[in-house]
C-alpha atoms as a PDB file:
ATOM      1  CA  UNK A   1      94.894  89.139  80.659  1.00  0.00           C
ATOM      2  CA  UNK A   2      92.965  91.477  82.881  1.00  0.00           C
ATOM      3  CA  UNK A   3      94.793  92.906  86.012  1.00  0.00           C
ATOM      4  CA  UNK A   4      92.931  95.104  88.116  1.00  0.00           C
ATOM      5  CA  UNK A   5      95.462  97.618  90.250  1.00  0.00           C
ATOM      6  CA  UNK A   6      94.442  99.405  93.272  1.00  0.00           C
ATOM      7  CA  UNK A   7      97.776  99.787  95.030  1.00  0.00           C
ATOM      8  CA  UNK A   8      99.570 102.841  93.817  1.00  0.00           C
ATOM      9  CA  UNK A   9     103.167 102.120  96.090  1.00  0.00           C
ATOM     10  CA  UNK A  10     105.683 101.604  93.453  1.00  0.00           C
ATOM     11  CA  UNK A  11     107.596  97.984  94.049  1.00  0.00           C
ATOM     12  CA  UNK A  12     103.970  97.242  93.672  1.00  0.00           C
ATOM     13  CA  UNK A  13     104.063  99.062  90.314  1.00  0.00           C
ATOM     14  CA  UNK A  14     107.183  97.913  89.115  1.00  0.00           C
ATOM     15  CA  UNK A  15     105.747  94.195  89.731  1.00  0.00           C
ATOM     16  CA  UNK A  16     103.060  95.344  87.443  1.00  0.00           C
ATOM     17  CA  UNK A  17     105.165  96.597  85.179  1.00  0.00           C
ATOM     18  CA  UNK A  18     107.815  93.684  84.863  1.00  0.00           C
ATOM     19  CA  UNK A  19     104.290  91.385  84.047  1.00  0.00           C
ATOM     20  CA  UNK A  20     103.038  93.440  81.882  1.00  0.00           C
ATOM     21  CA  UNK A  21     105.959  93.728  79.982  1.00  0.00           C
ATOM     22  CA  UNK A  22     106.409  90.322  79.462  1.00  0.00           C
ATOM     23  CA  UNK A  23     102.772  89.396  79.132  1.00  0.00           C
ATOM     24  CA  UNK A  24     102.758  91.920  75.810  1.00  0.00           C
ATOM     25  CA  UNK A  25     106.466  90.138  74.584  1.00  0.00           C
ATOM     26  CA  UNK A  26     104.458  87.131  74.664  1.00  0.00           C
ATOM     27  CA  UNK A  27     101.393  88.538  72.581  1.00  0.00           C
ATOM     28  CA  UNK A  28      99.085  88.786  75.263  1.00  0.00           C
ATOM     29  CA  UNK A  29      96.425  91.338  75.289  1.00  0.00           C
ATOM     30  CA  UNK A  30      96.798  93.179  78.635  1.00  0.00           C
ATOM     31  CA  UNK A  31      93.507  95.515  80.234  1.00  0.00           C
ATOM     32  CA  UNK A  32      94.749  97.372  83.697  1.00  0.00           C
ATOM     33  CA  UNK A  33      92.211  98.814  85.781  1.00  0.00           C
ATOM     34  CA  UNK A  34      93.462 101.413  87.714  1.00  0.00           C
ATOM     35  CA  UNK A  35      91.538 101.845  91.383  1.00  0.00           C
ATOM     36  CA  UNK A  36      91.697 104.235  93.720  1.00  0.00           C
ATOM     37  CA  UNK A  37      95.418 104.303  95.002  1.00  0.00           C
ATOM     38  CA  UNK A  38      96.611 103.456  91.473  1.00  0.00           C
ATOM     39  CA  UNK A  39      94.670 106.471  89.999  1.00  0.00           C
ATOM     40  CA  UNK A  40      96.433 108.583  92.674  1.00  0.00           C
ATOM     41  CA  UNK A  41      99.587 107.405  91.380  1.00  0.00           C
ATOM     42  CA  UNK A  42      99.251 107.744  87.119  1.00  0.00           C
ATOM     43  CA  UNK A  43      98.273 111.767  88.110  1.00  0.00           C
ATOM     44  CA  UNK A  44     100.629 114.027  86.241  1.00  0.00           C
ATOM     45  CA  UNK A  45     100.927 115.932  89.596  1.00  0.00           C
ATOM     46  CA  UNK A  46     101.925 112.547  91.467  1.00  0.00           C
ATOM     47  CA  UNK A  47     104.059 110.673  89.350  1.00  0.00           C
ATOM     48  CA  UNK A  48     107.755 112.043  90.009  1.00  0.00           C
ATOM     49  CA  UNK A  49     107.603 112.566  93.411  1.00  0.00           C
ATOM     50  CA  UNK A  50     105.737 109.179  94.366  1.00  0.00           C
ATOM     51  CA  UNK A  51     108.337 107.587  96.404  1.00  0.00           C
ATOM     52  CA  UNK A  52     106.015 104.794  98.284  1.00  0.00           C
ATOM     53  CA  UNK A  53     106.557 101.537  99.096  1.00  0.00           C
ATOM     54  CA  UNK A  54     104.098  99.219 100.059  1.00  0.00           C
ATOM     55  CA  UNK A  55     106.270  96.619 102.221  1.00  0.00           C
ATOM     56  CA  UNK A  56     109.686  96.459 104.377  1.00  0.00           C
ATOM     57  CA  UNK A  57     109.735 100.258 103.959  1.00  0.00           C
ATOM     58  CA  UNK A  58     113.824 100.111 105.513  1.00  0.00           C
ATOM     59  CA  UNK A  59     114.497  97.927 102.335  1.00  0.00           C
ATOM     60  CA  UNK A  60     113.620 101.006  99.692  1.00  0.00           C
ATOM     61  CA  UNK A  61     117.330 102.474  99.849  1.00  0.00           C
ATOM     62  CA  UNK A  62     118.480  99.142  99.008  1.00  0.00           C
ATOM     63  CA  UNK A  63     115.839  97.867  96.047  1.00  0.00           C
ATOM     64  CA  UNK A  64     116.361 101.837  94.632  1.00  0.00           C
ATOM     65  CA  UNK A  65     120.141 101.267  94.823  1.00  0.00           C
ATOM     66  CA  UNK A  66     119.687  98.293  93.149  1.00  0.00           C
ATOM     67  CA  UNK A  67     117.496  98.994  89.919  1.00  0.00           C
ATOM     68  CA  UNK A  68     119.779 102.181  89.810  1.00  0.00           C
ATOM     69  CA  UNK A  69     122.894  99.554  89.606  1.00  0.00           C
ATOM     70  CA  UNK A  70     121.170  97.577  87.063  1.00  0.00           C
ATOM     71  CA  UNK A  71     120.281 100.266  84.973  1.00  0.00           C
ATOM     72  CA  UNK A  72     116.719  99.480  84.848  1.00  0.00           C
ATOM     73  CA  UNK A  73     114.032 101.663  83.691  1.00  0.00           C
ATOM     74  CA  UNK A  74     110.757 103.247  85.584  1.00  0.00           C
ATOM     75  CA  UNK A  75     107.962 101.507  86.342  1.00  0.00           C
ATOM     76  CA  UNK A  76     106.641 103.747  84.201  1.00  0.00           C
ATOM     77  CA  UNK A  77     108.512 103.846  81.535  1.00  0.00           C
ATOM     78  CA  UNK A  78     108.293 100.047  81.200  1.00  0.00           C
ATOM     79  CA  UNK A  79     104.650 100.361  80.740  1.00  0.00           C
ATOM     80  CA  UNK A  80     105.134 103.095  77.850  1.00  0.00           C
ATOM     81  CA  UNK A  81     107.534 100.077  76.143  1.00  0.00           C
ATOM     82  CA  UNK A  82     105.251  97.433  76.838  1.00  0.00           C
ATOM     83  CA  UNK A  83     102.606  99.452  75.340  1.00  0.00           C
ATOM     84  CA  UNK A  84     104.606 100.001  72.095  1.00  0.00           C
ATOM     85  CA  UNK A  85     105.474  96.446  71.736  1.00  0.00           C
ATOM     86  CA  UNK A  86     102.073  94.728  72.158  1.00  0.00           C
ATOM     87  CA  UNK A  87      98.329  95.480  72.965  1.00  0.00           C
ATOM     88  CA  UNK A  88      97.940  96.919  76.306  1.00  0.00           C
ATOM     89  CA  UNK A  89      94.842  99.298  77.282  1.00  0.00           C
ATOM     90  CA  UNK A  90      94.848 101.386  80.542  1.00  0.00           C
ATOM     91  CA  UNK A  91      91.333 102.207  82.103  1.00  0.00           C
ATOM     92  CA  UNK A  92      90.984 104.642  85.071  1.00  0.00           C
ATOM     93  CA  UNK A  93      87.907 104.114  87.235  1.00  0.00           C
ATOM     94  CA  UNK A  94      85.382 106.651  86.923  1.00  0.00           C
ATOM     95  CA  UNK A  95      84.558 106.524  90.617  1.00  0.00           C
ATOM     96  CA  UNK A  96      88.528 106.503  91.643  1.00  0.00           C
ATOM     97  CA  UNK A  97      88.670 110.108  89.296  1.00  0.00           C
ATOM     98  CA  UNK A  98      85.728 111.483  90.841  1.00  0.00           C
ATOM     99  CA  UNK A  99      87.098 110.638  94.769  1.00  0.00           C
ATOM    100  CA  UNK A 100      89.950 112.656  93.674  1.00  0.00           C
ATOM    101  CA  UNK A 101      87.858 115.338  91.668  1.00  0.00           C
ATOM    102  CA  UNK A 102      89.915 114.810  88.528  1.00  0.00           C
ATOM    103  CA  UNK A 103      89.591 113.904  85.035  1.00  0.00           C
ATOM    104  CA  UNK A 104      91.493 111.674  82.089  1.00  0.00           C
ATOM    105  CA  UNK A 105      93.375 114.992  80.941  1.00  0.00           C
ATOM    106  CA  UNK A 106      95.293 115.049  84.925  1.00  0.00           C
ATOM    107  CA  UNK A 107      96.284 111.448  84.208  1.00  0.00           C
ATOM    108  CA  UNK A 108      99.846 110.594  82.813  1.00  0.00           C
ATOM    109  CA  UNK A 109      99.597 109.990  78.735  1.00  0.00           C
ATOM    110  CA  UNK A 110      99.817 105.898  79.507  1.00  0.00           C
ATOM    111  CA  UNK A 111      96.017 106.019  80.596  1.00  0.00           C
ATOM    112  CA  UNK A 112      93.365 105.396  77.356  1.00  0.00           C
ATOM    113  CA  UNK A 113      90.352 105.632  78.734  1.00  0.00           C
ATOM    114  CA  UNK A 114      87.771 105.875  81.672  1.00  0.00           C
ATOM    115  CA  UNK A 115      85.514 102.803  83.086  1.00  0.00           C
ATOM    116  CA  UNK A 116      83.539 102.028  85.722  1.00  0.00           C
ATOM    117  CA  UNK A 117      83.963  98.782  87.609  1.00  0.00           C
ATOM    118  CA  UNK A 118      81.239  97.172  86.042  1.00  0.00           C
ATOM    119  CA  UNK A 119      82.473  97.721  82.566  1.00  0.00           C
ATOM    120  CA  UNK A 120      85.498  96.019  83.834  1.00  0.00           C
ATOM    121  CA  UNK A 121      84.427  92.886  85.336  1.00  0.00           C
ATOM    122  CA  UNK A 122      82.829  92.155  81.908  1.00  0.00           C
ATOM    123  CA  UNK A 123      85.690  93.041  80.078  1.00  0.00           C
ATOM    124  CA  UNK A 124      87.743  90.567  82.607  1.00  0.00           C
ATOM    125  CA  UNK A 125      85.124  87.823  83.049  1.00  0.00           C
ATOM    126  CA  UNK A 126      86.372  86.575  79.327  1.00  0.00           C
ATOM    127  CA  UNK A 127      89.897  87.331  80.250  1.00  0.00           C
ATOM    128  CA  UNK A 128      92.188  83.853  80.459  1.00  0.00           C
ATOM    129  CA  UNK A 129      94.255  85.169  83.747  1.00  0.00           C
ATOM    130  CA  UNK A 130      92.913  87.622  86.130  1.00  0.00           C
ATOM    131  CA  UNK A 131      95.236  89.687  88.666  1.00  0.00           C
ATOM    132  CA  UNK A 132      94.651  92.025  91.470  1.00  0.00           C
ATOM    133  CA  UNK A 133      98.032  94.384  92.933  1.00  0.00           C
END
């Protein structure tokens, strides 16, 4: 599975996360390429404070009410399970770091490794399901 992530607003990333996380129950092997806006939102000086939502902006009390209610984890955090319990590598894009004039080392401990686009269209041309978020 190859999902390629450029939105960084986060009930886009807890979509991610939620398919992720079952993708790597299910024994997929997962590659996320992070693009610009979800570069932005992996930094270490961005995560906590990244409040963003990408659609009906009036509903965020309500969805943040409700995963509070349910006790359910950080989009975050459910990618640092899902990447315990099965294969799942995390590329940045070089060109995303280099908009932002940052490196791998300002990037939250989730990320493995820098590619650039092309690197990543190979890697997800033999891929079985292809996403974009």
């Amino acid at each position: 599975m190859a999902i390629a992530v450029f939105s960084g607003a986060i009930d886009r990333l807890t979509g991610l996360s939620v398919l992720v996380s079952g993708a790597a129950a299910s024994d997929f092997e997962i590659d996320i390429f992070l693009q610009l806006w979800g570069v932005y939102a992996l930094r270490k000086d961005v995560i906590e404070k990244n409040m963003e939502f990408s659609e009906f902006d009036n509903l965020k009390s309500k969805v943040v009410e409700g995963l509070t209610r349910i006790k359910a984890p950080s989009w975050i955090d459910m990618l640092r399970e899902a990447k315990k319990v099965g294969t799942v590598r995390i590329h940045a894009c070089s060109l995303a770091l280099q908009i932002w004039g940052i490196t791998k080392d300002d990037l939250v401990d989730v990320v493995d490794d820098v590619m650039g686009a092309a690197e990543f269209i190979d890697l997800s041309s033999q891929a079985d399901i292809t996403y974009f978020i």
